[in-house]
Every structure is written in C-alpha cells, then in structure tokens.
PDB file of N, CA and C in Angstrom:
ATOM      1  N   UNK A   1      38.658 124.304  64.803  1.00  0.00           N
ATOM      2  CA  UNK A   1      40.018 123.823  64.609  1.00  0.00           C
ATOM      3  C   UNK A   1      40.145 122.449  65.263  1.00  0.00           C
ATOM      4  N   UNK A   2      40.719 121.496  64.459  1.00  0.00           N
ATOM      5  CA  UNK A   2      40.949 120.367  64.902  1.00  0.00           C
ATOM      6  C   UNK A   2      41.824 120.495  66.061  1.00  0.00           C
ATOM      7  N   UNK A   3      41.298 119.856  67.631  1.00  0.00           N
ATOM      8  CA  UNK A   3      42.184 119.496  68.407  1.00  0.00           C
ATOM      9  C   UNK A   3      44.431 118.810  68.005  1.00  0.00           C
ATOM     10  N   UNK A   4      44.214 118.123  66.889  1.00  0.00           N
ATOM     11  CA  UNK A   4      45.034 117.712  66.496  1.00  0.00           C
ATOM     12  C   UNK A   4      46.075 118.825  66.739  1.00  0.00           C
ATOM     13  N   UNK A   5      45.843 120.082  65.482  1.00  0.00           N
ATOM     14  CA  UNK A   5      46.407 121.693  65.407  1.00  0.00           C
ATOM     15  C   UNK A   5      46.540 122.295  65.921  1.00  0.00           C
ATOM     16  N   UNK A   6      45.314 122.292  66.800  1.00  0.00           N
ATOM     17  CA  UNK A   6      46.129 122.996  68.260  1.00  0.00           C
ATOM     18  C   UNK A   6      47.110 122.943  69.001  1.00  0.00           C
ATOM     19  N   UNK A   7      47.494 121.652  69.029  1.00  0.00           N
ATOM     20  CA  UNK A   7      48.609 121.137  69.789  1.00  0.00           C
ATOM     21  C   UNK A   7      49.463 121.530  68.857  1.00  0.00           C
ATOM     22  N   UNK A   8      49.771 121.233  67.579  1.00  0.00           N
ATOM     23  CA  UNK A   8      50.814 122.049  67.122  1.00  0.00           C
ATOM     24  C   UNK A   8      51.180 122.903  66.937  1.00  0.00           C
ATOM     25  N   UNK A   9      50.312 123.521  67.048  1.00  0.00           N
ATOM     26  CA  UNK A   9      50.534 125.568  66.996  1.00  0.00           C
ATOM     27  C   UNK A   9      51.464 125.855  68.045  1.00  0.00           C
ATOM     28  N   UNK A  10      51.592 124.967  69.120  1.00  0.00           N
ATOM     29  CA  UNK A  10      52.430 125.484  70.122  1.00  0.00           C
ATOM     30  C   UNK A  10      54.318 125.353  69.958  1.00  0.00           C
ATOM     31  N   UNK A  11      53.974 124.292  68.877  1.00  0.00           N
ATOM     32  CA  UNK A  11      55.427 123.766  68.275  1.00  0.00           C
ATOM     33  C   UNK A  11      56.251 124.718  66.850  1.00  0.00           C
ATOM     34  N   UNK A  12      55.126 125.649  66.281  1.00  0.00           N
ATOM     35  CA  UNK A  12      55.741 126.447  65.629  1.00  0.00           C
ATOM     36  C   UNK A  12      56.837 127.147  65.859  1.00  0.00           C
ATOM     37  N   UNK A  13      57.858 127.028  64.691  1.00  0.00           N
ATOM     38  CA  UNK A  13      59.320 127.767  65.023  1.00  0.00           C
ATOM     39  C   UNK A  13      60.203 127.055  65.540  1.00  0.00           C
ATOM     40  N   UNK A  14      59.929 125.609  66.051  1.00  0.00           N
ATOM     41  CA  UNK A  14      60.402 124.238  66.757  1.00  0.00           C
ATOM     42  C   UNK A  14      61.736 123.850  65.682  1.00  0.00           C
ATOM     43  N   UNK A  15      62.489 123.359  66.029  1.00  0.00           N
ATOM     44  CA  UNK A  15      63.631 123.028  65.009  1.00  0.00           C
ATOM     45  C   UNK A  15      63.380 121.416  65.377  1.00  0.00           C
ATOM     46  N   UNK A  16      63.706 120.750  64.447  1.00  0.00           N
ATOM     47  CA  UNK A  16      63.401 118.882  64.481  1.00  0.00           C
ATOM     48  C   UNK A  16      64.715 118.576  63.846  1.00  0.00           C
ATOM     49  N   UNK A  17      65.034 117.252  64.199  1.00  0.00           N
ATOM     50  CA  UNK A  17      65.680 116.155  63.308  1.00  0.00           C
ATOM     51  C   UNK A  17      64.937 115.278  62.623  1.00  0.00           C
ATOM     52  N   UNK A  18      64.885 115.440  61.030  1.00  0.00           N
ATOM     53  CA  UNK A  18      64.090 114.469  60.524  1.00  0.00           C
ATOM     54  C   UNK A  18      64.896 113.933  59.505  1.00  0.00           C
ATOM     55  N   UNK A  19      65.149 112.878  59.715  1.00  0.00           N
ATOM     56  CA  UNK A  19      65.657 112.208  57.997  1.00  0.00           C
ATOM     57  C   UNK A  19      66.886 112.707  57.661  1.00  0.00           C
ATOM     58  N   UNK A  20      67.567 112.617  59.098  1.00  0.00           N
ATOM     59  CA  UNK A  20      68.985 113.198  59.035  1.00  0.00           C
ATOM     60  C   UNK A  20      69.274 114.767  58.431  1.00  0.00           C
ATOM     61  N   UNK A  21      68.984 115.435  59.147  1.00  0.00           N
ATOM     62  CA  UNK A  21      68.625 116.581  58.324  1.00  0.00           C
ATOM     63  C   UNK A  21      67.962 117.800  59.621  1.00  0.00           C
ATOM     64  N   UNK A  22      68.119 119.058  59.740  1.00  0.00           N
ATOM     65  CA  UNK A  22      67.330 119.445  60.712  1.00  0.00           C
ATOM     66  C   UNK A  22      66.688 120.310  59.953  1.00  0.00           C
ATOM     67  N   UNK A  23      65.419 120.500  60.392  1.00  0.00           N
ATOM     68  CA  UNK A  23      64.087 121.463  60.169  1.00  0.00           C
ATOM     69  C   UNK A  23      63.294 122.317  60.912  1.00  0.00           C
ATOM     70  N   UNK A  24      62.758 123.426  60.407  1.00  0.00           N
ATOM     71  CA  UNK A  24      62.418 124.335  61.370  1.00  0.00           C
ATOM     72  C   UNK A  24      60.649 124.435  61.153  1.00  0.00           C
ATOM     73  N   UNK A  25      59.534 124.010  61.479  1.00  0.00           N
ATOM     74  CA  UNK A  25      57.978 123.605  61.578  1.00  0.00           C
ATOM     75  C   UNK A  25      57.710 125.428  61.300  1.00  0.00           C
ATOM     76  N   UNK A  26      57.493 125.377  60.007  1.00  0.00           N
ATOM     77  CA  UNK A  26      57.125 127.216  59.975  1.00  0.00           C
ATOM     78  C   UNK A  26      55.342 127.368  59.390  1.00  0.00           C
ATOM     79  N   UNK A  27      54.671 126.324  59.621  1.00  0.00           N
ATOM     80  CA  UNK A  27      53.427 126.758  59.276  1.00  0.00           C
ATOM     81  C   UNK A  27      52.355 125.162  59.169  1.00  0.00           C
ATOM     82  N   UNK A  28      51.059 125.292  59.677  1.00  0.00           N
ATOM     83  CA  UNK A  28      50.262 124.321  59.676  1.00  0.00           C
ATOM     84  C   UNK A  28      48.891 124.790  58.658  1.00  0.00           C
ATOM     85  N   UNK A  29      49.013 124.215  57.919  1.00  0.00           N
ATOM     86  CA  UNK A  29      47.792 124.050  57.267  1.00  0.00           C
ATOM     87  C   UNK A  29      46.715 123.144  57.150  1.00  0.00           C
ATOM     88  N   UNK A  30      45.396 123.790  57.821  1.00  0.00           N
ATOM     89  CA  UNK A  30      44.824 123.439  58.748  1.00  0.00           C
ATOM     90  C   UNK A  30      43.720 122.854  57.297  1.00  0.00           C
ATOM     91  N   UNK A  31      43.138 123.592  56.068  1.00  0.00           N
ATOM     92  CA  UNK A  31      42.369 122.872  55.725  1.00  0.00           C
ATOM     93  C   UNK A  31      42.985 121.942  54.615  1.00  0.00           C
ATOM     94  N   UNK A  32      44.545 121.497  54.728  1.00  0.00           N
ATOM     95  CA  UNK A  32      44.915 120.273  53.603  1.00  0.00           C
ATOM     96  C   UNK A  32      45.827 119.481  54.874  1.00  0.00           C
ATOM     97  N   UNK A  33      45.718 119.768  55.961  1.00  0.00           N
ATOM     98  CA  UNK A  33      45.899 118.748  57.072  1.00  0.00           C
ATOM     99  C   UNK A  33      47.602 118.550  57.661  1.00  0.00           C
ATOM    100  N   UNK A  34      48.354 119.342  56.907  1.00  0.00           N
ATOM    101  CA  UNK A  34      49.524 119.279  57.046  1.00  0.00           C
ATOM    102  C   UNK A  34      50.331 120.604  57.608  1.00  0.00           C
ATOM    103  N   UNK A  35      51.458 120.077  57.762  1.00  0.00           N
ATOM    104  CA  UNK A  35      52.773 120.658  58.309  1.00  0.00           C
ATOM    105  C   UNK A  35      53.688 121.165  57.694  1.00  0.00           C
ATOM    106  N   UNK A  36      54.215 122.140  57.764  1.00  0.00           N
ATOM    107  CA  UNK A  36      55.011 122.403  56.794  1.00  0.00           C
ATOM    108  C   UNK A  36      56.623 123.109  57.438  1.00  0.00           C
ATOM    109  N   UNK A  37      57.783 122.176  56.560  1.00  0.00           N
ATOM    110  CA  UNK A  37      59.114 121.914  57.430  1.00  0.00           C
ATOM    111  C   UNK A  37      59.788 123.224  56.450  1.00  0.00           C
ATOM    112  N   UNK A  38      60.844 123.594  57.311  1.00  0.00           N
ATOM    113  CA  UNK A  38      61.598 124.348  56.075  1.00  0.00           C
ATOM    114  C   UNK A  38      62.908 123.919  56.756  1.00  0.00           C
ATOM    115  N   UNK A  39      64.200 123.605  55.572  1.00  0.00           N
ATOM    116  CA  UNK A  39      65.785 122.853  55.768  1.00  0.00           C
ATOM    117  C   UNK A  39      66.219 124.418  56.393  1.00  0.00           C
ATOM    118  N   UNK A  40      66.880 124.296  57.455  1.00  0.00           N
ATOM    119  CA  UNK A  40      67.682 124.516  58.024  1.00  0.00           C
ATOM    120  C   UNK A  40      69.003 124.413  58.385  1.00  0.00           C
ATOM    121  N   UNK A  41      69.436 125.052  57.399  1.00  0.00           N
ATOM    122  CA  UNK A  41      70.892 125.283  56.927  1.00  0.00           C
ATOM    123  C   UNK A  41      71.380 126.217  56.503  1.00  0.00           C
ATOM    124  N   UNK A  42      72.703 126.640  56.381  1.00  0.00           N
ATOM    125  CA  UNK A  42      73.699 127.899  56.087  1.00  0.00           C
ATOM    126  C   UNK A  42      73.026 128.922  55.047  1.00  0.00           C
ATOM    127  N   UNK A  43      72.646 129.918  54.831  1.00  0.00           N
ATOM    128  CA  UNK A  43      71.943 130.466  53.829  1.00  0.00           C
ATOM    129  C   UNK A  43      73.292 129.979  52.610  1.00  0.00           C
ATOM    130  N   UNK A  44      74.111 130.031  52.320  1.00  0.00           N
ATOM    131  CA  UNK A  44      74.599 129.327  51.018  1.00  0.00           C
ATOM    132  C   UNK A  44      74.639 128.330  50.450  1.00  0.00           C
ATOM    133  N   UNK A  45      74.281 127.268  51.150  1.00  0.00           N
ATOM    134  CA  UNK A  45      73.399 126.132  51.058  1.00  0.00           C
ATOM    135  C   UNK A  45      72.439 126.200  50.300  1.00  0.00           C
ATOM    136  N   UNK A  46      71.445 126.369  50.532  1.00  0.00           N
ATOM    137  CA  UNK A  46      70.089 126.508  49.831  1.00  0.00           C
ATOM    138  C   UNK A  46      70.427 126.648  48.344  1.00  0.00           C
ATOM    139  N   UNK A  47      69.543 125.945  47.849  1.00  0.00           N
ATOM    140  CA  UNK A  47      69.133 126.131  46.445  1.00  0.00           C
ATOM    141  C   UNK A  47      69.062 127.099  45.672  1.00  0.00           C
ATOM    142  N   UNK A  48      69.226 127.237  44.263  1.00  0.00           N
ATOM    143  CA  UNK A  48      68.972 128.456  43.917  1.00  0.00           C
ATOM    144  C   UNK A  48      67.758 128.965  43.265  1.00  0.00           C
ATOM    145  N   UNK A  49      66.910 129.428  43.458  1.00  0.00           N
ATOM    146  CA  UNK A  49      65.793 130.038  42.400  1.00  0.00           C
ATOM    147  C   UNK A  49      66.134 130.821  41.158  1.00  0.00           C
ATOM    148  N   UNK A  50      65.436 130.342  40.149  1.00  0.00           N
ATOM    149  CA  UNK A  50      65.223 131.149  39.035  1.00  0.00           C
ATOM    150  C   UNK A  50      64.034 131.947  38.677  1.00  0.00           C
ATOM    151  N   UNK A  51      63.739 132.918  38.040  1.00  0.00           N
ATOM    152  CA  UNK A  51      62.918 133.557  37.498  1.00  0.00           C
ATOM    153  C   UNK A  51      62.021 132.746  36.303  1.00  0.00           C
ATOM    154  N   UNK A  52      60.750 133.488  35.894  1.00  0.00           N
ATOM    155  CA  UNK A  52      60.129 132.639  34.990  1.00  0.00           C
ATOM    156  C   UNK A  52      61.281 132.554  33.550  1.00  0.00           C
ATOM    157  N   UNK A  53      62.104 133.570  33.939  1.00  0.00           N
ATOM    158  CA  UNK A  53      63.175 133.342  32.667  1.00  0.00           C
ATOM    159  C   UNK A  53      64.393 132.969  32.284  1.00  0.00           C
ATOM    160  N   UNK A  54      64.419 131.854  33.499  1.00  0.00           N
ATOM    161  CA  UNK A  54      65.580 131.608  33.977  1.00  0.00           C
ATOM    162  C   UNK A  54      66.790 132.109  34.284  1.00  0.00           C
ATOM    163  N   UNK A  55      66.619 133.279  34.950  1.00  0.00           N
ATOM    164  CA  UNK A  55      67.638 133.689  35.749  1.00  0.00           C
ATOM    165  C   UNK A  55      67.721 133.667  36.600  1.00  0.00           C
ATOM    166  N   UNK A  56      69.242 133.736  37.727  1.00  0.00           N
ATOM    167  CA  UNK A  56      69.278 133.203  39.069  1.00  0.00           C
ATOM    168  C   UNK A  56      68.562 134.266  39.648  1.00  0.00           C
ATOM    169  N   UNK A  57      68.073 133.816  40.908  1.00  0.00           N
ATOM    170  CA  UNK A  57      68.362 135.493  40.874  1.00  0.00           C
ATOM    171  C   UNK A  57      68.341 135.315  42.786  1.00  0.00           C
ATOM    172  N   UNK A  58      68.029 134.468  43.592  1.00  0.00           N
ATOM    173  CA  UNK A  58      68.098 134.108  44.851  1.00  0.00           C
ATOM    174  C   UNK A  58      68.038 132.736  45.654  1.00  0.00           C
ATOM    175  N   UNK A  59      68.895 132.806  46.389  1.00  0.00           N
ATOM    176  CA  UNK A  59      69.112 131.194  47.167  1.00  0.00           C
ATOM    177  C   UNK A  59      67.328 131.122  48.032  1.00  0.00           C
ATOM    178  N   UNK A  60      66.960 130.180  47.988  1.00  0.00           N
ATOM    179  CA  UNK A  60      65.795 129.368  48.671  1.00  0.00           C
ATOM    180  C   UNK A  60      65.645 128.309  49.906  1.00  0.00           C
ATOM    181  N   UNK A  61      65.312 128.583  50.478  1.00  0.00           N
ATOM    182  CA  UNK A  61      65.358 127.221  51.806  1.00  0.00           C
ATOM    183  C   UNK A  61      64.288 126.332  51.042  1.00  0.00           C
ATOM    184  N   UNK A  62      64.929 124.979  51.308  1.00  0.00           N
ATOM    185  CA  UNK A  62      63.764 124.317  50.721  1.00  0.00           C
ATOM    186  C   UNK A  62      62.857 123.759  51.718  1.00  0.00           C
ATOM    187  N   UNK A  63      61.915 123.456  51.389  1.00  0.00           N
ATOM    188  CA  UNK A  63      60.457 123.011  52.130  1.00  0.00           C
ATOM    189  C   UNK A  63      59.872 121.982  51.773  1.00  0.00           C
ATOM    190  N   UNK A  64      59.593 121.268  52.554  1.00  0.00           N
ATOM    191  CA  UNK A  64      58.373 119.860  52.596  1.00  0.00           C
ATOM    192  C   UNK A  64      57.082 120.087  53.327  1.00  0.00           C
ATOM    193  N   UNK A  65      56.408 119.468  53.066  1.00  0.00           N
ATOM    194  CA  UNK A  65      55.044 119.357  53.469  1.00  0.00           C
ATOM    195  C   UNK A  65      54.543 118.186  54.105  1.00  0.00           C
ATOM    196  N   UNK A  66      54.113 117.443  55.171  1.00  0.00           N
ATOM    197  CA  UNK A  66      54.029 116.361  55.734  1.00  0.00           C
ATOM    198  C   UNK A  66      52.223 116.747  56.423  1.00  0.00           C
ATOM    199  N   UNK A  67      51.908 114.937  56.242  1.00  0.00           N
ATOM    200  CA  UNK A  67      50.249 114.865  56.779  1.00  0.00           C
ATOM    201  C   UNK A  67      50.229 115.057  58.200  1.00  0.00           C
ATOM    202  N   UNK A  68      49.343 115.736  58.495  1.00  0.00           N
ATOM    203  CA  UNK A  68      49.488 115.856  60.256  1.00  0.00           C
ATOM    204  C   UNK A  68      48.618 114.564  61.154  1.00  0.00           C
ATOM    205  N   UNK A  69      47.041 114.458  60.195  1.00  0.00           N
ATOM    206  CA  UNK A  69      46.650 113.073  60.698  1.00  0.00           C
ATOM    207  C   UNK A  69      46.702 111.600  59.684  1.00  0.00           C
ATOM    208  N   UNK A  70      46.578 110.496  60.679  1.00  0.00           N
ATOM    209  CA  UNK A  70      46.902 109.576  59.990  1.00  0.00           C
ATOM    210  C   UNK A  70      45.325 108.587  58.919  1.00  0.00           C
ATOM    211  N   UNK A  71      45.775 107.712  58.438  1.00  0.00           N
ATOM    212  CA  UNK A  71      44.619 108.023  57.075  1.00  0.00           C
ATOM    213  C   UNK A  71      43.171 107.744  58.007  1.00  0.00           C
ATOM    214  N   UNK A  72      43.158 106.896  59.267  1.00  0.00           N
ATOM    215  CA  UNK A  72      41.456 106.831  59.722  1.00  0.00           C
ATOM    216  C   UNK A  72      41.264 108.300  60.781  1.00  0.00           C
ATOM    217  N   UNK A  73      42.086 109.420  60.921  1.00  0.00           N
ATOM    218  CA  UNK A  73      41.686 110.574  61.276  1.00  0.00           C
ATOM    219  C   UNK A  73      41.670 110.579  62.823  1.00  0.00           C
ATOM    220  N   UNK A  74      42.029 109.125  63.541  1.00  0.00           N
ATOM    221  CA  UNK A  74      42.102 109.292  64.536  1.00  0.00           C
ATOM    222  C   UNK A  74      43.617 110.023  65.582  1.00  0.00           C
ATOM    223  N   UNK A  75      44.479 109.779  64.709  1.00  0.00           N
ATOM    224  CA  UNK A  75      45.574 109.988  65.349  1.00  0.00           C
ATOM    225  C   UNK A  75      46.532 110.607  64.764  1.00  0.00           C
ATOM    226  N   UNK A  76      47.887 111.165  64.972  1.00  0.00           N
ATOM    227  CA  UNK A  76      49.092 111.430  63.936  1.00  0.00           C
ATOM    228  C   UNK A  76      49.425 110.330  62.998  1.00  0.00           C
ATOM    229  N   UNK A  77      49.753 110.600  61.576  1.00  0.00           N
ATOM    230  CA  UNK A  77      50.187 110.320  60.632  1.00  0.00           C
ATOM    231  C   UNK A  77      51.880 109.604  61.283  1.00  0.00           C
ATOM    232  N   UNK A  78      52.431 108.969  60.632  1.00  0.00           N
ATOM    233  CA  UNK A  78      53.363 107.929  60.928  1.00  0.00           C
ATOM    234  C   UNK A  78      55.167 109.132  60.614  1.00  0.00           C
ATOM    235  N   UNK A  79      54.267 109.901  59.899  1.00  0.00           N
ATOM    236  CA  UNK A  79      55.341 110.919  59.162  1.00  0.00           C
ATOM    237  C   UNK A  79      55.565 111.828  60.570  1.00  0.00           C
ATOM    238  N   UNK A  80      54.352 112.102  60.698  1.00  0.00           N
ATOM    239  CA  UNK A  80      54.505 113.244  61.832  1.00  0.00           C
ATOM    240  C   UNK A  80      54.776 112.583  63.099  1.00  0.00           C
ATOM    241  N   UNK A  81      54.871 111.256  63.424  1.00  0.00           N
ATOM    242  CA  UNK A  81      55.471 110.998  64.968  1.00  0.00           C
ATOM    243  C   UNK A  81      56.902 110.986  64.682  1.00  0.00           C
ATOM    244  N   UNK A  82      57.315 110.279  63.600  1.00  0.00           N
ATOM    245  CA  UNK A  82      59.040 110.368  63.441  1.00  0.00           C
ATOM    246  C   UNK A  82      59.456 112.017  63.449  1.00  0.00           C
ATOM    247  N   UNK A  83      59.075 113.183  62.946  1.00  0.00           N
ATOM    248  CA  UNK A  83      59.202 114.155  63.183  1.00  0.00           C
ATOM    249  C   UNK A  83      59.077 114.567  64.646  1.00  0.00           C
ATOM    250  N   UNK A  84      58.636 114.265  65.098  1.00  0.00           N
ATOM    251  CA  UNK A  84      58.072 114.823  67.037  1.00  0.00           C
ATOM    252  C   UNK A  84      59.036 113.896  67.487  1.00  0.00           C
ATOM    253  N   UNK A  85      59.575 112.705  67.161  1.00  0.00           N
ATOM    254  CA  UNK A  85      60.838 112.130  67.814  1.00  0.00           C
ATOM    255  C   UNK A  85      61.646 112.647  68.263  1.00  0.00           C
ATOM    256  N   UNK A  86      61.845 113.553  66.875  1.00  0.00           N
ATOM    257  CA  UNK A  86      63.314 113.960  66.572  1.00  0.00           C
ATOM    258  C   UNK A  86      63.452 115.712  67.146  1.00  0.00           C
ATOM    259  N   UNK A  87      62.714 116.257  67.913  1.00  0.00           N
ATOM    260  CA  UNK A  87      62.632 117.469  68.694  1.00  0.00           C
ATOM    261  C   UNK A  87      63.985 117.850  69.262  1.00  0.00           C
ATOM    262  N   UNK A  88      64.719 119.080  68.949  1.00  0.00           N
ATOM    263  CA  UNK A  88      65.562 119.724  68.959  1.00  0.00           C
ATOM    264  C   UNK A  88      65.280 120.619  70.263  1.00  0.00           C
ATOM    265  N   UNK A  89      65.685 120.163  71.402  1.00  0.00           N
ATOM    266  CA  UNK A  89      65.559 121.328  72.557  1.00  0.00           C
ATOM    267  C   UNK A  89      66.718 122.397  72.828  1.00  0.00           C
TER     268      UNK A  89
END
C-alpha cells in the first residue's frame, strides 16, 4: 500500500468543505489512485435514481471521485490538498 493511503485511511468518514459544498471521504481506491467524496446533505436533497426502466424509485447521494497523487507520483494531487484544506472538525 502506498504510503500516500495510508495516511488517508485515517481520514475516512471525515466530513470536508470542498467547492462550497460539504462532503463526507467514504472510500479510497487504492488501485485507480483516488478518493472518493459523497454530498452531504438532507436526504431530500439528493437526486433521484431511476431504474433501467425509468422509474423513480430512490433518492441518491451523489458522489465524486478525486486523484489522490499528483501526475509525477511524488506528492498529493492539487485536487486533494484543496480538499484537506477544507477539513470539518
């Protein structure tokens, strides 16, 4: 495991401010290198899902995915320090 991941494993479940917006860090994926945010907001909020047949049928938190290292592998990605800025204690 990349040293990088390790350190974030400890931040799982972490709530952030990113992009005006708060997020909750619910999972690292370790072999496509990223982070993964989910919106954190009112469950009636959320979006709605449909079925393959378009029916409603349940609200969704939505989710992003962000690079954890940056492109020469030495360090965090530019995405992921503005995220660690914005740490919700």
């Amino acid at each position: 495991m990349n040293p990088l991941h390790q350190k974030l494993e400890q931040l799982r479940g972490t709530r952030f401010r990113y992009l005006s917006d708060d997020w909750v860090l619910i999972d690292i994926l370790y072999d496509d290198d990223q982070v993964v945010l989910q919106r954190h907001k009112p469950e009636d909020a959320n979006p709605l899902q449909s079925s393959q047949y378009g029916e409603v049928k349940r609200r969704i938190p939505e989710t992003v995915s962000l690079p954890i290292s940056d492109e020469d592998n030495l360090g965090f990605s530019d995405a992921l320090m503005l995220l660690l800025q914005g740490r919700v204690k």
